[in-house]
Structure formats: C-alpha cells, structure tokens
C-alpha atoms as a PDB file:
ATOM      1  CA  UNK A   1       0.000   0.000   0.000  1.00  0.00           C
ATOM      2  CA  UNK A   2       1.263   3.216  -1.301  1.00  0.00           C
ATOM      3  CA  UNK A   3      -0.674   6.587  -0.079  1.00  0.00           C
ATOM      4  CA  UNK A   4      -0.267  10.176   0.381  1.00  0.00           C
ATOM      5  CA  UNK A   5      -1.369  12.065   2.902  1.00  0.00           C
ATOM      6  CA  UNK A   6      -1.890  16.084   2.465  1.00  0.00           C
ATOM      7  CA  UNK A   7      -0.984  17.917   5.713  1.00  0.00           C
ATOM      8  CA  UNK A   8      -0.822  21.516   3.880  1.00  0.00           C
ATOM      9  CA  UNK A   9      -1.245  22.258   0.436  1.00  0.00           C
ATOM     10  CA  UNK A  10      -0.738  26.210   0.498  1.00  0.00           C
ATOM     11  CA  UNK A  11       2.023  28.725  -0.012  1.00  0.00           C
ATOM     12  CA  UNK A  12       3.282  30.921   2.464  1.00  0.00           C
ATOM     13  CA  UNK A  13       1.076  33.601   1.191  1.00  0.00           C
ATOM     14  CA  UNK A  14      -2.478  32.027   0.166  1.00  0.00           C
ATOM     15  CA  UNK A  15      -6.404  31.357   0.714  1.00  0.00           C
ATOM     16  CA  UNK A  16      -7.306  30.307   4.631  1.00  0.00           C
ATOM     17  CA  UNK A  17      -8.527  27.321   3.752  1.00  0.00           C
ATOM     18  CA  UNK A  18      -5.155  25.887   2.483  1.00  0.00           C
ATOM     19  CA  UNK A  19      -2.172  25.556   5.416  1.00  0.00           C
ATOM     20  CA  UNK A  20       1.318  25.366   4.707  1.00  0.00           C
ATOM     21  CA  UNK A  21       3.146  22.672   3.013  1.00  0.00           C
ATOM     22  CA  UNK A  22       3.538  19.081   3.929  1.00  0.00           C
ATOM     23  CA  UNK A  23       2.979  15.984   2.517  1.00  0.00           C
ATOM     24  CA  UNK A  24       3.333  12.581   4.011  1.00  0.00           C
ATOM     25  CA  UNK A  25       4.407   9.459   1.917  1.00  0.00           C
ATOM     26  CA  UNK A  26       2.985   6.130   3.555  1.00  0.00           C
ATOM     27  CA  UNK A  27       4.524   3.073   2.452  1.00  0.00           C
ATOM     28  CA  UNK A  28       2.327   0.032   4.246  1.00  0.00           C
ATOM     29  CA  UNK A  29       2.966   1.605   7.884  1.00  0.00           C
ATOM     30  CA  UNK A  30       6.095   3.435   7.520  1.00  0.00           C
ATOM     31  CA  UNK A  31       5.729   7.484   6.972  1.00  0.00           C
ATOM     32  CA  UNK A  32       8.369   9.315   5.050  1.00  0.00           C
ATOM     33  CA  UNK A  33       7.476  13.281   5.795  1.00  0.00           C
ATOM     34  CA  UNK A  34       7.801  15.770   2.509  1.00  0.00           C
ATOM     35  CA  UNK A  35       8.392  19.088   3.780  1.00  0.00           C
ATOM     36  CA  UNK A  36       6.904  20.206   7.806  1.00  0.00           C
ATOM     37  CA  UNK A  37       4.793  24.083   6.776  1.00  0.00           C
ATOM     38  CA  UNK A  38       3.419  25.616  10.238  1.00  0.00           C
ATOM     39  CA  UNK A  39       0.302  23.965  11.221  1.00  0.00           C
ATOM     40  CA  UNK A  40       0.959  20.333   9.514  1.00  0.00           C
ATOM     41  CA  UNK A  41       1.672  18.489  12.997  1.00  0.00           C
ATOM     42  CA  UNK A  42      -2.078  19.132  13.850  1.00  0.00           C
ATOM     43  CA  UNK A  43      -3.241  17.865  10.376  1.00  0.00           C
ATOM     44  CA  UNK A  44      -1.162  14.956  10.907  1.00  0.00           C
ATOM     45  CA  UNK A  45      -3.006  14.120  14.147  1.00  0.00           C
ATOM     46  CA  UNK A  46      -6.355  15.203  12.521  1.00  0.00           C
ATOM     47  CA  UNK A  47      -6.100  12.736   9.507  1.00  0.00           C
ATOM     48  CA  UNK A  48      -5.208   9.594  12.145  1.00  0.00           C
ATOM     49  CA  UNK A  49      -1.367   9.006  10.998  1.00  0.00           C
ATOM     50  CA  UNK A  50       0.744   7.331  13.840  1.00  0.00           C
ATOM     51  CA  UNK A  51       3.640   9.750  14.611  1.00  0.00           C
ATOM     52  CA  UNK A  52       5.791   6.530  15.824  1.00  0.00           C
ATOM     53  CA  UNK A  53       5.996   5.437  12.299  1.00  0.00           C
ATOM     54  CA  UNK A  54       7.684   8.463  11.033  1.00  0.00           C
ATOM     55  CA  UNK A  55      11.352   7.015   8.788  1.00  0.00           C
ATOM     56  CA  UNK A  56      12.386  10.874   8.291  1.00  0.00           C
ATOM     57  CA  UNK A  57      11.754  13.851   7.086  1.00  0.00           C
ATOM     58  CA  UNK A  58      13.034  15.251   4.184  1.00  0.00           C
ATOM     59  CA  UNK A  59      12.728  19.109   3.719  1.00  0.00           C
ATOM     60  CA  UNK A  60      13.477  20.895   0.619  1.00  0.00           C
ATOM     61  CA  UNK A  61      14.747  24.825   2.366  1.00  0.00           C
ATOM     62  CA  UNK A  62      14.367  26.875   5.230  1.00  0.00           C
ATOM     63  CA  UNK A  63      11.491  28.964   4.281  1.00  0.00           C
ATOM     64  CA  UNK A  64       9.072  28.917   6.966  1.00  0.00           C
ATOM     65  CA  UNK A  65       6.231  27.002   5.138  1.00  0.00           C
ATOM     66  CA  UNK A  66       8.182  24.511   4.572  1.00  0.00           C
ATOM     67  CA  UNK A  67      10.135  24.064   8.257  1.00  0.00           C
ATOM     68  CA  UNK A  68       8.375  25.894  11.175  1.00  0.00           C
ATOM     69  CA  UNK A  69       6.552  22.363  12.238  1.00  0.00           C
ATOM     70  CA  UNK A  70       9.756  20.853  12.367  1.00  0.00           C
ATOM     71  CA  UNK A  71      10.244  21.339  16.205  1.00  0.00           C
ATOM     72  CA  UNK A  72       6.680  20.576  16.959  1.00  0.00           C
ATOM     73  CA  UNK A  73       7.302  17.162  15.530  1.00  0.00           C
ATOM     74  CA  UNK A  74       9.981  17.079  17.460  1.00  0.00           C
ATOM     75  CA  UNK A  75       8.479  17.270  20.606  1.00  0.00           C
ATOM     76  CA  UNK A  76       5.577  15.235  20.503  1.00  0.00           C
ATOM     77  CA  UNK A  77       7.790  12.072  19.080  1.00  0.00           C
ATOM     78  CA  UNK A  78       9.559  12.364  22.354  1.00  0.00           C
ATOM     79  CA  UNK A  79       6.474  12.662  24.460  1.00  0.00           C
ATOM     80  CA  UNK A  80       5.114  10.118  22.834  1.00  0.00           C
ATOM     81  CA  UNK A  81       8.364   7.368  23.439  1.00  0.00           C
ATOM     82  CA  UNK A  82       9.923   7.616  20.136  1.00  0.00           C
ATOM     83  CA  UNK A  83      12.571   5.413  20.020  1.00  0.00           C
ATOM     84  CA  UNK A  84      13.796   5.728  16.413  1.00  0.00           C
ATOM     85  CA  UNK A  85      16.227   7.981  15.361  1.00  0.00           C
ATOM     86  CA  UNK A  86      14.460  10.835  13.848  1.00  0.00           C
ATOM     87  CA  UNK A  87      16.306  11.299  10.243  1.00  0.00           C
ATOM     88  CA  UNK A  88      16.087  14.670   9.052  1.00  0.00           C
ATOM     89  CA  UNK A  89      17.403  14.888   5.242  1.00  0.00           C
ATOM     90  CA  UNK A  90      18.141  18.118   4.179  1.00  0.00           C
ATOM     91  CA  UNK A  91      20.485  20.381   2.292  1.00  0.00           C
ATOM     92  CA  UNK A  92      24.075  21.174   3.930  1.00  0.00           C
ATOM     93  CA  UNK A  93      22.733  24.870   4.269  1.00  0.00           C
ATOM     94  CA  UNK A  94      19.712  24.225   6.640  1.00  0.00           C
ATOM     95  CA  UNK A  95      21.399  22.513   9.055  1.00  0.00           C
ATOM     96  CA  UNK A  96      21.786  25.567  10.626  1.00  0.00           C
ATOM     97  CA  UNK A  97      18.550  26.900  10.731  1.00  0.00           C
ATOM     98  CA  UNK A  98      17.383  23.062  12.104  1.00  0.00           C
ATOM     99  CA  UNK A  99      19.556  23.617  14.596  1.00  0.00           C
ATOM    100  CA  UNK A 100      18.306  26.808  15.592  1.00  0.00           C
ATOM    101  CA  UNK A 101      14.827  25.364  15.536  1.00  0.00           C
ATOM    102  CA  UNK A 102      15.228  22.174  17.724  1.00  0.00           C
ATOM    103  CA  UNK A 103      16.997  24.610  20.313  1.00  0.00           C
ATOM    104  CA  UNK A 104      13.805  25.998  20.887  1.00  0.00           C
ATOM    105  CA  UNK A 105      12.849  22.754  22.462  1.00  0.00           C
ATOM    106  CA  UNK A 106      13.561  21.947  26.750  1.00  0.00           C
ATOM    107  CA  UNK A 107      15.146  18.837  27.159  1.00  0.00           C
ATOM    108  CA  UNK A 108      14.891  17.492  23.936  1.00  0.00           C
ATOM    109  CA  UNK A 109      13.735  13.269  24.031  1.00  0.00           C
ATOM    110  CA  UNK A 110      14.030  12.327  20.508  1.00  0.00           C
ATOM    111  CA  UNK A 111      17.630  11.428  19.119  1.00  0.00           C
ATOM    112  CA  UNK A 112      17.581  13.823  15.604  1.00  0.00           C
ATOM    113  CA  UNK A 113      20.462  12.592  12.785  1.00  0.00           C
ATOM    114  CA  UNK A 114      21.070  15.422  10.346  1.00  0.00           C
ATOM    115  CA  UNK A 115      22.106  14.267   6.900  1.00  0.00           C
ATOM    116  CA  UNK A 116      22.985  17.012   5.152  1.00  0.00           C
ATOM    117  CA  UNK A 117      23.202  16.812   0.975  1.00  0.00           C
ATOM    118  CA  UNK A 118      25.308  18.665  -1.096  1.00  0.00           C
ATOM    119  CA  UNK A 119      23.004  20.281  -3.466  1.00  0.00           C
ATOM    120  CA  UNK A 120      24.757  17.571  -6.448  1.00  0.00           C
ATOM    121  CA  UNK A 121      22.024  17.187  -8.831  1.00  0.00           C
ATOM    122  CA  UNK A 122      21.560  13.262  -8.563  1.00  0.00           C
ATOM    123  CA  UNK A 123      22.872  12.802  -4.798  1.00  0.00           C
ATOM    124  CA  UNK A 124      21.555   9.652  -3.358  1.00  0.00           C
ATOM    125  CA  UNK A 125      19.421  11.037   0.159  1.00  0.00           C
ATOM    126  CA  UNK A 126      18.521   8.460   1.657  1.00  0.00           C
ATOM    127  CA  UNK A 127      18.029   4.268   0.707  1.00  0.00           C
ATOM    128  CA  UNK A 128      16.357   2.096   3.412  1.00  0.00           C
ATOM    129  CA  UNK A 129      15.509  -1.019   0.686  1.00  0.00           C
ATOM    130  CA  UNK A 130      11.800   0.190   0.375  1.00  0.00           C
ATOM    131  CA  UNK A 131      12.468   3.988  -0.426  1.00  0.00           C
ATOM    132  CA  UNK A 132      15.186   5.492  -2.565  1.00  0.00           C
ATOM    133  CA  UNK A 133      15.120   9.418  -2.636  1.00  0.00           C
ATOM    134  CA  UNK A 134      17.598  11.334  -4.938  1.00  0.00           C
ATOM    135  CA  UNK A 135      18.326  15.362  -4.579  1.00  0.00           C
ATOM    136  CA  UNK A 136      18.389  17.461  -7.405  1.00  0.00           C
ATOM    137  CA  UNK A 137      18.530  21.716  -7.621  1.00  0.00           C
ATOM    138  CA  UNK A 138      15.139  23.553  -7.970  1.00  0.00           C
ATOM    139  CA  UNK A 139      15.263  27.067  -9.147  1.00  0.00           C
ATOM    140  CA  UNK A 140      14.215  29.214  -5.867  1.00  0.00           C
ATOM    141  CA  UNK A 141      14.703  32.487  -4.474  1.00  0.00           C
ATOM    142  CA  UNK A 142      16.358  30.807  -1.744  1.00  0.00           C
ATOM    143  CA  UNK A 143      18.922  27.903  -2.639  1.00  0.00           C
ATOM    144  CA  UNK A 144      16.368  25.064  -2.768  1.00  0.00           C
ATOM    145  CA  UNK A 145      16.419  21.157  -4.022  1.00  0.00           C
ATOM    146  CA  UNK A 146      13.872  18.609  -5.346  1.00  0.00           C
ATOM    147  CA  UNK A 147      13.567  15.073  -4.745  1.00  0.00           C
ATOM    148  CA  UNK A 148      12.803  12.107  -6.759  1.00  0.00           C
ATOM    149  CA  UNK A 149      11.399   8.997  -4.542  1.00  0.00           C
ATOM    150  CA  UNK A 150      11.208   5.386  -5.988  1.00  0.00           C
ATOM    151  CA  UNK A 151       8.794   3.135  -3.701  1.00  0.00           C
ATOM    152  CA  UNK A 152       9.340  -0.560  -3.963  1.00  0.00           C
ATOM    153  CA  UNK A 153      11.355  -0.471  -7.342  1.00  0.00           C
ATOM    154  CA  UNK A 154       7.673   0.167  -8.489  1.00  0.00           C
ATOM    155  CA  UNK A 155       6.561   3.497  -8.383  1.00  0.00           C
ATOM    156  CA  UNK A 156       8.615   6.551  -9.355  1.00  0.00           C
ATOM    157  CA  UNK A 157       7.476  10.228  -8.033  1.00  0.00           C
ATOM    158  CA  UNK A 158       8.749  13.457  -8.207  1.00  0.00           C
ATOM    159  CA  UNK A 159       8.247  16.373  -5.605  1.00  0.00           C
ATOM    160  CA  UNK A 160       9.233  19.737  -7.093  1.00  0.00           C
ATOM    161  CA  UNK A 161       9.167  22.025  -3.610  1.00  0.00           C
ATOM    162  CA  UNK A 162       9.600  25.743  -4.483  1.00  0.00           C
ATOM    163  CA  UNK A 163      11.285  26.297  -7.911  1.00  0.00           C
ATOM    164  CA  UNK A 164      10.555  27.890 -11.454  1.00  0.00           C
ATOM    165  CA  UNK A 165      10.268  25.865 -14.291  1.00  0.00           C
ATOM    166  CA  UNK A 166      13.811  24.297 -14.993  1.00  0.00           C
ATOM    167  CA  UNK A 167      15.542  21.732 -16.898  1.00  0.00           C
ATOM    168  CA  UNK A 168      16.760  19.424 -14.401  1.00  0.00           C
ATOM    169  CA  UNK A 169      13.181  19.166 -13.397  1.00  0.00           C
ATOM    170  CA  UNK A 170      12.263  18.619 -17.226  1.00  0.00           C
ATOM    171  CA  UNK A 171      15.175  15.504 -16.903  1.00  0.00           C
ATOM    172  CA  UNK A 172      13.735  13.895 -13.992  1.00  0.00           C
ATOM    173  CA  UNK A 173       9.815  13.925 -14.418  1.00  0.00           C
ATOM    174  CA  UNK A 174      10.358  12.147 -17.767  1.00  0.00           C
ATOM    175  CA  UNK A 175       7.640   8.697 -17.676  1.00  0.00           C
ATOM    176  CA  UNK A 176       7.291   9.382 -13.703  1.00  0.00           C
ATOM    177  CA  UNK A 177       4.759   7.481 -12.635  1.00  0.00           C
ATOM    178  CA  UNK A 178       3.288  10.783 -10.325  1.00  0.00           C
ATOM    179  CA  UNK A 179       4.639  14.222 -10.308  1.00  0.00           C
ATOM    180  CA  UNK A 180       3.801  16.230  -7.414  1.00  0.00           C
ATOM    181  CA  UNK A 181       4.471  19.772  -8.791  1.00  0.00           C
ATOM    182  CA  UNK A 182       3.920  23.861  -6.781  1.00  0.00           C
ATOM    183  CA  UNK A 183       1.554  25.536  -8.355  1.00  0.00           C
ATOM    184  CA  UNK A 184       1.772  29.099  -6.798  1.00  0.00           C
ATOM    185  CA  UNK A 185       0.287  31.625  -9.270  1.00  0.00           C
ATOM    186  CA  UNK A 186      -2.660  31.281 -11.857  1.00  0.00           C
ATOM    187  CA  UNK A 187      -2.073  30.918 -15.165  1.00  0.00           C
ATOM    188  CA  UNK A 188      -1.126  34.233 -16.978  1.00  0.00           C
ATOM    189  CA  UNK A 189       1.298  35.063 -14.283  1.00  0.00           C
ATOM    190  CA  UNK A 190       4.222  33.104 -15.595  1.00  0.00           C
ATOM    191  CA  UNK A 191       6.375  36.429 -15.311  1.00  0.00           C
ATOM    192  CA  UNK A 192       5.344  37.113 -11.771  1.00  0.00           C
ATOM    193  CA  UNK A 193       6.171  33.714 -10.966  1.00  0.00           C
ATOM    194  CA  UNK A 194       8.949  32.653 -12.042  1.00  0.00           C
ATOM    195  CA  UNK A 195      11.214  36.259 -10.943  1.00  0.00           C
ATOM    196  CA  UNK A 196       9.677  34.842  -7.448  1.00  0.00           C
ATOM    197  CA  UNK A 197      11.236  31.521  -8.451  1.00  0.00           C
ATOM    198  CA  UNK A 198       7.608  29.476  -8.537  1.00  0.00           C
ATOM    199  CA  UNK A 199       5.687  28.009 -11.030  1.00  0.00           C
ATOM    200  CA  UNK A 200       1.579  28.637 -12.259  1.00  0.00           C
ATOM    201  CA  UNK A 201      -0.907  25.700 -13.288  1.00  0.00           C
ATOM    202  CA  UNK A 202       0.167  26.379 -16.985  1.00  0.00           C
ATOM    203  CA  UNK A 203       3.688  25.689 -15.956  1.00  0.00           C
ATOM    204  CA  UNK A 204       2.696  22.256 -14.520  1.00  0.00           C
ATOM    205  CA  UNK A 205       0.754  21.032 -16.398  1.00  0.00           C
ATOM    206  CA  UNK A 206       3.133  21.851 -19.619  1.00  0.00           C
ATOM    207  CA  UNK A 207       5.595  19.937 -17.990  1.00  0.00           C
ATOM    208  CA  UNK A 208       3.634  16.739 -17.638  1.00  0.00           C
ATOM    209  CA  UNK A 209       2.173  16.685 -20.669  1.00  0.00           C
ATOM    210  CA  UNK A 210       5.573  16.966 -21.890  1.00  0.00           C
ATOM    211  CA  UNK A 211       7.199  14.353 -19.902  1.00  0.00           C
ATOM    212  CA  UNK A 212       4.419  11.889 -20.390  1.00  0.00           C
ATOM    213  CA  UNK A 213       3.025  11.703 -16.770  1.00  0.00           C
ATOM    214  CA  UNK A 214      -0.091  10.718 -16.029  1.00  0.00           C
ATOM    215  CA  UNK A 215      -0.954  11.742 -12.243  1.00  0.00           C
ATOM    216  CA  UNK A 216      -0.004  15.703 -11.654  1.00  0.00           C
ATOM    217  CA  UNK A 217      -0.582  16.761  -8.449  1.00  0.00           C
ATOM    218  CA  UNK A 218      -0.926  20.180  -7.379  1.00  0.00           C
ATOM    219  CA  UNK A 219       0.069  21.646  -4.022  1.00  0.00           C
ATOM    220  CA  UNK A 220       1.563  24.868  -2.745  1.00  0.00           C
ATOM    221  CA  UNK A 221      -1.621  26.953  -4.407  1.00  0.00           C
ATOM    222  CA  UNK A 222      -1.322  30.419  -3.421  1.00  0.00           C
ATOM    223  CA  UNK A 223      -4.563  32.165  -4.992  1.00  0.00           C
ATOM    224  CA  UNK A 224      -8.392  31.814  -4.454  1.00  0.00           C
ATOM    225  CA  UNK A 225      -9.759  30.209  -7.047  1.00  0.00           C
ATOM    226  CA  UNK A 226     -11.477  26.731  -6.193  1.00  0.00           C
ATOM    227  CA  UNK A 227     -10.202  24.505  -8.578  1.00  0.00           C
ATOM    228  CA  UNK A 228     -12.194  20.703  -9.415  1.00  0.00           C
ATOM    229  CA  UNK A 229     -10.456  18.054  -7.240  1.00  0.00           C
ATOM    230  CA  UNK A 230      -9.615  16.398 -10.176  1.00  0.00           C
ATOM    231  CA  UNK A 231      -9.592  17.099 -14.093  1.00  0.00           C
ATOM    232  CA  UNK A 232      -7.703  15.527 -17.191  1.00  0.00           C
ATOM    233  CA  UNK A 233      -5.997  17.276 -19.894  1.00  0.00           C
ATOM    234  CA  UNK A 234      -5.171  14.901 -22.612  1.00  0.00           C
ATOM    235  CA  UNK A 235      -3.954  11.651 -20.899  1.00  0.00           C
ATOM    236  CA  UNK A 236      -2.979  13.185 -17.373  1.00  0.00           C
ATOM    237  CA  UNK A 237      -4.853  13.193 -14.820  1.00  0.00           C
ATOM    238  CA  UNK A 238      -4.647  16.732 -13.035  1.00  0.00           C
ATOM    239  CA  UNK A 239      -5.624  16.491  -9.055  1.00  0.00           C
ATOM    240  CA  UNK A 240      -5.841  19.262  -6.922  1.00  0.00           C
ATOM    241  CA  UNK A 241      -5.940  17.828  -3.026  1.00  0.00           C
ATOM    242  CA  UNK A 242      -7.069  19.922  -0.288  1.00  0.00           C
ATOM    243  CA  UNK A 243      -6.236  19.479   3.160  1.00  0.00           C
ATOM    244  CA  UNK A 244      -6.372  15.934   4.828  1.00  0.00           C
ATOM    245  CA  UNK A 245      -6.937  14.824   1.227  1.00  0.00           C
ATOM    246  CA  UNK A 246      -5.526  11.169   0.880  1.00  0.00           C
ATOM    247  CA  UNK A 247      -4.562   9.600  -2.917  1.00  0.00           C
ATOM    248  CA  UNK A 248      -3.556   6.246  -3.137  1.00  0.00           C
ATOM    249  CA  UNK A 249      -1.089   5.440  -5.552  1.00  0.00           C
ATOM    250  CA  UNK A 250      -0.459   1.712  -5.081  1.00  0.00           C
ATOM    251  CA  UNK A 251      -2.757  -0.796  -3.739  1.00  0.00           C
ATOM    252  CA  UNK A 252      -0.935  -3.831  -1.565  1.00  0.00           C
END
C-alpha cells in the first residue's frame, strides 16, 4: 500500500482554507514526511497518521512554510516514546537553521540525525531497501532542491518544492509514474512567478504533458480560485488535493 497524505497544500502567502506545506508518503505503515509548513503536525493528528511510524523527514529549504513544524514534531515524538532515530534529510545549508529550531525545544527526548546533501544534482538522500530518494537543484529564491522517490522499485514520483520551471526538473519527471508539482500563481502570471522563483498551473501542467506523466498533483496553491479536485488534460490526470486529502497510488 502506497498513499499520500496532504498535511498543507498552500504557499506561504495564500487562501485560509489551504495551510502550509507538507505531505506525508505512507509506504504500508512506515511514513516518510515531505516538507513540515506551520500547522501540519495538527493535520497529521487530525487525519489519524501514527507519529511513531515516522522514517524521516526530508525538507526541501528553510522557508518557513516549509520548516516551522519541524520542532513541533519534534516534541511530541519524544512525548510520545519515540525510540527511532528521527532522520532529518536536508540540504548542507539548513542545518543551521534546524539547529536553531530544535533549540527551541527543553530537554529534547528524541535522538535527531542530520544528513545534510550537497546540493549535487543526482545525490543519493537516503536508501532504506523500500524507499530510494535522490536530490536534485530547484530554481528558488532561496537555494532550494527537489527530490525524486522510488517506492518498492515500483513506483517513481517526483516532488518539485519551491522552484521555477527548470531543466533538471524537465530531466527527472520524464515517464514518472506521479509528479507532485507547486503551483503558486494562476495561469497568466508566468512572469510574476517565475522572478519569485515558482511556477503557475500552466507551468505544470506543460511539464507533464511533456514528460508523459499521467498523475499531476498540485500543491503549494497560493490564490483563491477553487479549482475541481480532479480534471484531465489529454492523458494526465490533473488532481488538486485539499487538506487531509488522501490519494492512493499503489494498492498492496
């Protein structure tokens, strides 16, 4: 069983109904953690995930949609006996700010391990036998990366994070099996969007079609409109979760 789980599906600026981003991976019990956006602990607890069966978390930057949960999970896996070590995968230039954030914490109970990539486009970041994440560069504001996941040696998905449309992406959605892609601005604000180092709808959807994917997922949606759940243009399937949305990808 293959399923994700979305914890926040907004961007830092966006509509109230959307909370910042987060996305967990469930692989049979095990919980691999995309990115931890303010608020996403609580919508973690609200969709009925165990916390205990957290592998790591893998963030993508520092921006605070995309880290400020980070010491809230932190604290309730040690009140709650975690006895793992809590893997946090992240680029080399975050460990500071991670550091910063778990300070925050009195008497911290969870043992954290820091790996800390490069920023090589292709770096292995992390291989347990049933999940095999790569990092790549996205094309951010702030220095940024992607991350391709294979699941089982049977399913192939890409998460973009923050970026602008960019080549390297372009490389490693090609015959994905599931691209999970931002979506920040409307379409008609390509400009706007990618000085801010983001992508629109148009952007992501272009990119699927062109890499022949056929689930597109849409998160990080910064504007108002209310979009279908789901649509298809041409053979992909477009889906646009809202919070505490679940999409399975593989059945057992």
């Amino acid at each position: 069983m293959v399923k994700l789980y979305f914890l926040g599906t907004g961007g830092w600026i966006g509509p109230a109904f959307r909370t910042y981003s987060s996305i967990a991976l469930k692989v049979d019990e095990n919980i691999y953690l995309f990115d931890a956006g303010e608020f996403s602990f609580k919508n973690f607890q609200k969709i009925g995930l165990n916390p205990l069966n957290i592998i790591a978390i893998f963030l993508t930057h520092t921006h605070g949609d995309h880290i400020l949960s980070l010491p809230t999970y932190a604290v309730n896996l040690g009140a709650l006996g975690y006895e793992r070590i809590l893997k946090i995968i992240a680029p080399k230039w975050a460990e500071e700010t991670i550091h910063s954030l778990l300070s925050l914490i009195t008497n911290l109970k969870v043992k954290v391990e820091i790996r800390s990539l490069e920023g090589c486009d292709g770096e292995l970041a992390f291989d347990n036998g049933e999940v095999k994440v790569w990092s790549y560069r996205a094309k951010h504001v702030e220095d940024s990366l992607m991350y391709k996941v294979r699941v089982k040696n049977k399913l192939t998905l890409v998460y973009t994070g923050d970026t602008a449309p960019n080549k390297v992406l372009e490389k490693i959605s090609r015959n994905a099996d599931v691209l999970i892609h931002e979506a920040t601005f409307m379409w008609g604000f390509e400009k706007i969007a990618h000085n801010a180092g983001h992508s629109t709808i148009r952007d992501a959807i272009e990119l699927a079609l062109k890499t022949n994917i056929k689930k597109l997922i849409l998160t990080h949606i910064g504007f108002m409109l209310k979009l279908p759940r789901s649509f298809k243009v041409g053979e992909t399937i477009v889906y646009v979760p809202g919070e505490l949305d679940v999409i399975d990808l593989l059945e057992s």
